[in-house]
Every structure is written in C-alpha cells, then in structure tokens.
Protein backbone atom coordinates (compact mmCIF):
# COMPACT_ATOMS: atom_id res chain seq x y z
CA UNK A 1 -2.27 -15.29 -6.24
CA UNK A 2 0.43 -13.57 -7.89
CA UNK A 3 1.29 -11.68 -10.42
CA UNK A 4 3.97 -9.92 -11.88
CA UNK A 5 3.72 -9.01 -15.76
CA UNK A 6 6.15 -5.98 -15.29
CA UNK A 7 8.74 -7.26 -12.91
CA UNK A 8 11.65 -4.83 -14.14
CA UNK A 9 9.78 -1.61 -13.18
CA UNK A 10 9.13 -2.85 -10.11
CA UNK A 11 12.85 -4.06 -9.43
CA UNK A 12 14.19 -1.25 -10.53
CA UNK A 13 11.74 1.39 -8.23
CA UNK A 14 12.76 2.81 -5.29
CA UNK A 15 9.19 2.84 -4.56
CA UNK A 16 8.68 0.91 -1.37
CA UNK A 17 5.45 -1.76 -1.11
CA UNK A 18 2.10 -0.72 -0.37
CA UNK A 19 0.07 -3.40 2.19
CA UNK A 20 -3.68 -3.34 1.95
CA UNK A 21 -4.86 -5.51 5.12
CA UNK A 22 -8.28 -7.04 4.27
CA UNK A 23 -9.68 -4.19 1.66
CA UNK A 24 -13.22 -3.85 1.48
CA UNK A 25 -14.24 -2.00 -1.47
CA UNK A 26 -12.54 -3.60 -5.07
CA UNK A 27 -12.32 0.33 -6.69
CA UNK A 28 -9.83 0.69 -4.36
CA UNK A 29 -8.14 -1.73 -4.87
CA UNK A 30 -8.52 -1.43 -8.36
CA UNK A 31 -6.97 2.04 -8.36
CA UNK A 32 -4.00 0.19 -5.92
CA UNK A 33 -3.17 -2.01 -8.55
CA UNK A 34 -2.64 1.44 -10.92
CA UNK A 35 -0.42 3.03 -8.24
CA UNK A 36 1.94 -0.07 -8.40
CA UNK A 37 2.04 -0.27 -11.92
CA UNK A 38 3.06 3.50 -12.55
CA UNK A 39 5.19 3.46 -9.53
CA UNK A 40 6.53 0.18 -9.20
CA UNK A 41 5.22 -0.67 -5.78
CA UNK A 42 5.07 -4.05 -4.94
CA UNK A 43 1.06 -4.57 -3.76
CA UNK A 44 0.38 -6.66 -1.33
CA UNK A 45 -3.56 -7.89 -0.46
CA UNK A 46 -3.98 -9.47 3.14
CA UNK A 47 -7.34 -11.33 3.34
CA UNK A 48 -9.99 -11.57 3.97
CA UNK A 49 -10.59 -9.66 0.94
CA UNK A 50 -14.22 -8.26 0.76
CA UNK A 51 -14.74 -8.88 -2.83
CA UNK A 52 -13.58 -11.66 -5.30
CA UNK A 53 -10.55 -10.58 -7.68
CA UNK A 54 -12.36 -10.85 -10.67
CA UNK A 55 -14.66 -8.66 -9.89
CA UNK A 56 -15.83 -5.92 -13.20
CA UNK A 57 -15.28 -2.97 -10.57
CA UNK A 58 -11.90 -4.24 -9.79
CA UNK A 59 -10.89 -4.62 -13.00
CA UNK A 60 -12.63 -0.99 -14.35
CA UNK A 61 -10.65 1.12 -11.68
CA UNK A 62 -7.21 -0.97 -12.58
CA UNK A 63 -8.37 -0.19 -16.34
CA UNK A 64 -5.15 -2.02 -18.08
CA UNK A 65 -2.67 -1.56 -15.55
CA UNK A 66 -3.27 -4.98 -14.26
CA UNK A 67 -0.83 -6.85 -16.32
CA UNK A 68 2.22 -3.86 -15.39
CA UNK A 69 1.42 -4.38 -11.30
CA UNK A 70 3.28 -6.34 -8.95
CA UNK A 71 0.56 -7.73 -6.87
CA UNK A 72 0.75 -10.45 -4.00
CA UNK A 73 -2.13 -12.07 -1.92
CA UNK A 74 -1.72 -13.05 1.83
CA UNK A 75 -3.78 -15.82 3.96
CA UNK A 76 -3.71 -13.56 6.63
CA UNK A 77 -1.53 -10.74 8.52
CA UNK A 78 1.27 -13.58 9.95
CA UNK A 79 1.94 -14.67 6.84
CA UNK A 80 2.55 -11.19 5.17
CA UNK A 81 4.47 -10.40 7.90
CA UNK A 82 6.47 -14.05 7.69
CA UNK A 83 7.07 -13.07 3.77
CA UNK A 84 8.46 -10.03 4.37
CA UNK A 85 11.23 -10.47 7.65
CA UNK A 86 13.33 -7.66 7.49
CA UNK A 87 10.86 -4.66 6.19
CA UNK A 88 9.84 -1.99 7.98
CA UNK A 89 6.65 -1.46 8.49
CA UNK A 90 4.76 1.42 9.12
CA UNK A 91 0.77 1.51 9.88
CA UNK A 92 -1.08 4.80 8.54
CA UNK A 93 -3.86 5.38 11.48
CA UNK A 94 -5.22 8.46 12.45
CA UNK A 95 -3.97 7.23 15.75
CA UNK A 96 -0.13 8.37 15.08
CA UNK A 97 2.16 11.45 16.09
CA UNK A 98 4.41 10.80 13.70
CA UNK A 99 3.54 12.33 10.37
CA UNK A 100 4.39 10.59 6.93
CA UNK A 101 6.65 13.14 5.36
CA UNK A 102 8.71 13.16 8.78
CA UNK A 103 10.21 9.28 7.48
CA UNK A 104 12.92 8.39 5.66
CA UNK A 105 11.74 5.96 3.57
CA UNK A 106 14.13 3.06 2.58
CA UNK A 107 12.57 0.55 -0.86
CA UNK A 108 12.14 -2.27 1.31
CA UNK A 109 9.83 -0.92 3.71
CA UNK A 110 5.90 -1.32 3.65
CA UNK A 111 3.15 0.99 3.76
CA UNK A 112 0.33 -0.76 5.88
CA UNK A 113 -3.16 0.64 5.14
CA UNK A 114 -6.03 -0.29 7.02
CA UNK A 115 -9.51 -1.23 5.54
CA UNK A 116 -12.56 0.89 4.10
CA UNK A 117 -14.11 2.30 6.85
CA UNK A 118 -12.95 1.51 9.57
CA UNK A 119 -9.13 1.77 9.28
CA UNK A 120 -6.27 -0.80 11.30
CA UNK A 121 -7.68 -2.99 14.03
CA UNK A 122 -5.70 -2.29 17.32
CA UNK A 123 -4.34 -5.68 16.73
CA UNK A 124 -2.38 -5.27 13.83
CA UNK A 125 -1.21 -1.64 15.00
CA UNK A 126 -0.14 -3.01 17.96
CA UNK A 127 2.27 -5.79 16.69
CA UNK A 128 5.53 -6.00 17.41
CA UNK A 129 6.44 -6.03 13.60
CA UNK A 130 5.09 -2.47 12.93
CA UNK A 131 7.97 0.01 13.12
CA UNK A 132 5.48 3.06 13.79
CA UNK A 133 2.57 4.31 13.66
CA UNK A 134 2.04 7.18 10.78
CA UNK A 135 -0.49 9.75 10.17
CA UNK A 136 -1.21 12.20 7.24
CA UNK A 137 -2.07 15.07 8.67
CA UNK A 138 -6.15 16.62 7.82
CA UNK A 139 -8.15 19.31 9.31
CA UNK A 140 -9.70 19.26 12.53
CA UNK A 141 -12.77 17.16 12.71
CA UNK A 142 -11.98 15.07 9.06
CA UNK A 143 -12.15 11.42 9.30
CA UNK A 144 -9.97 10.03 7.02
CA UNK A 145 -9.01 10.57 3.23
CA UNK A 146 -9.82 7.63 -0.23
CA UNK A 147 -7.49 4.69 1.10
CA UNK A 148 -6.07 4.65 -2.39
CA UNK A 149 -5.93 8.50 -2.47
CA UNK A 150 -4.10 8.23 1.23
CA UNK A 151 -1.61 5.30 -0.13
CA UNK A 152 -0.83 7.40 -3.44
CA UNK A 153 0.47 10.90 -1.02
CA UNK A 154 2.59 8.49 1.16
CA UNK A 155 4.07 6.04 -1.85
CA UNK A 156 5.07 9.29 -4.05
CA UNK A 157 6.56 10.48 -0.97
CA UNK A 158 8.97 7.56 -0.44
CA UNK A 159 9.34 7.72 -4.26
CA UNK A 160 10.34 11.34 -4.46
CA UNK A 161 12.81 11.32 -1.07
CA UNK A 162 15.00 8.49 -3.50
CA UNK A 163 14.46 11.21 -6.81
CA UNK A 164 12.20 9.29 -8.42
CA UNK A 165 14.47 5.88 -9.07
CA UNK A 166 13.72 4.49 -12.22
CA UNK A 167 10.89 6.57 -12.76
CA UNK A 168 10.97 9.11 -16.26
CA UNK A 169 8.99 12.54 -16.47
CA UNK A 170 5.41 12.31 -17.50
C-alpha cells in the first residue's frame, strides 16, 4: 500500500520520515498518519502490522488526515531498508547515549520507532544500516513515552532545526 493524496506538502517539508517497524496498536498509528499529514513526514509501516488498515480505530485517531499523509507499507525491515539506500537512520531505544536534540537532522533521514510495548528488537538496532542509536531523555525509573507522542517530540525537532520548511504558523 501506498498513498499519497498530498504529495506537495510532503515534497516540499523539511520534515524527515518517520519508520514505524511492525506497530501494534492502530491509534497509534492512526495518530502517525496525522503527524505526517500536518508535518509532511513521509510514514513508513514495516510489517507485520498488528492490526488490518481498515481498521475503525485506525481510521478515528487519523480522523481526516488520511487522504493529506504520505504513507508507505513494507514486507519487512530489508525491504524498507532496500527502499530507502542512502538515509540515515536513527533507532529511538531507551538503549542510546545519544540524545535526540543532540542530531542534526538532514530531510532524508528516518526516524525508526520500535513497537508498542516492547520497543526495537536487538536485531534491527543492531544493523549495520542504523546510523545511531537515539534516546529522549525521561526521569529515572520511566519506561517509555506514547510511540506517537515520542515520534511527534523527535519529528518537530528535525522540523524546527530546518525553520519549519514549508510549514505556515498555526
């Protein structure tokens, strides 16, 4: 699957993409699609997904952003990877000393977020494709943030560091 209704915003975003390897739970993902629409980041899906895209709580969190999103499924990891050659990519783990608003972030990079709960297997982190390991930085003792919530502080962050390209005041 893919879609792209809104192809200029996203062209025209300095935004980079957003990579959601084998989500779990479709609000999220739902809520993904809205961060790509009002950003322009290019959302990529690697499956397995856990739900089925037409699924009502997929398409209640996306509300009618759906048809402004870039969005892009994946048979698996390789083939992400294989679509994308010369991105970045960097894999947001709890399991990182570098912290995400210590990057420069460049439009063609990716933003690799593990699944719901249980974050990036060590097999993805460890591939040679993945430029570094990131972290967002929580108290002591806090497991993780909302995957979409996570995705929407690093994405705005890449966003902002290139002054908002293409974006307009709200």
């Amino acid at each position: 699957m893919a879609a792209a209704a809104d192809t200029s915003a996203q062209a025209l975003s300095a935004a980079p993409s957003l990579a959601y390897y084998e989500p779990r739970i479709p609000e999220n993902t739902g809520a993904a699609i809205r961060l790509s629409a009002v950003t322009g980041a290019h959302l990529h899906l690697i499956e397995p997904l856990g739900f089925d895209l037409s699924e009502p709580k997929l398409k209640r969190a996306g509300l009618d952003y759906h048809d402004l999103a870039t969005v892009t499924v994946h048979p698996s990891f390789d083939a992400f990877l294989e679509a994308l050659p010369d991105a970045r990519v960097f894999a947001y783990t709890a399991k990182a000393d570098t912290v995400y608003s210590d990057i420069e972030y460049r439009p063609d990079d990716i933003l690799l977020f593990g699944p719901e709960p249980t974050g990036l297997p060590e097999e993805a982190l460890a591939h040679p494709r993945v430029t570094d390991r990131v972290r967002i930085p929580m108290l002591p003792g806090r497991r993780s943030l909302n995957l979409t919530n996570a995705a929407s502080l690093v994405v705005y962050e890449a966003w902002r560091q290139s002054g908002f390209a293409a974006g307009s005041p709200a």
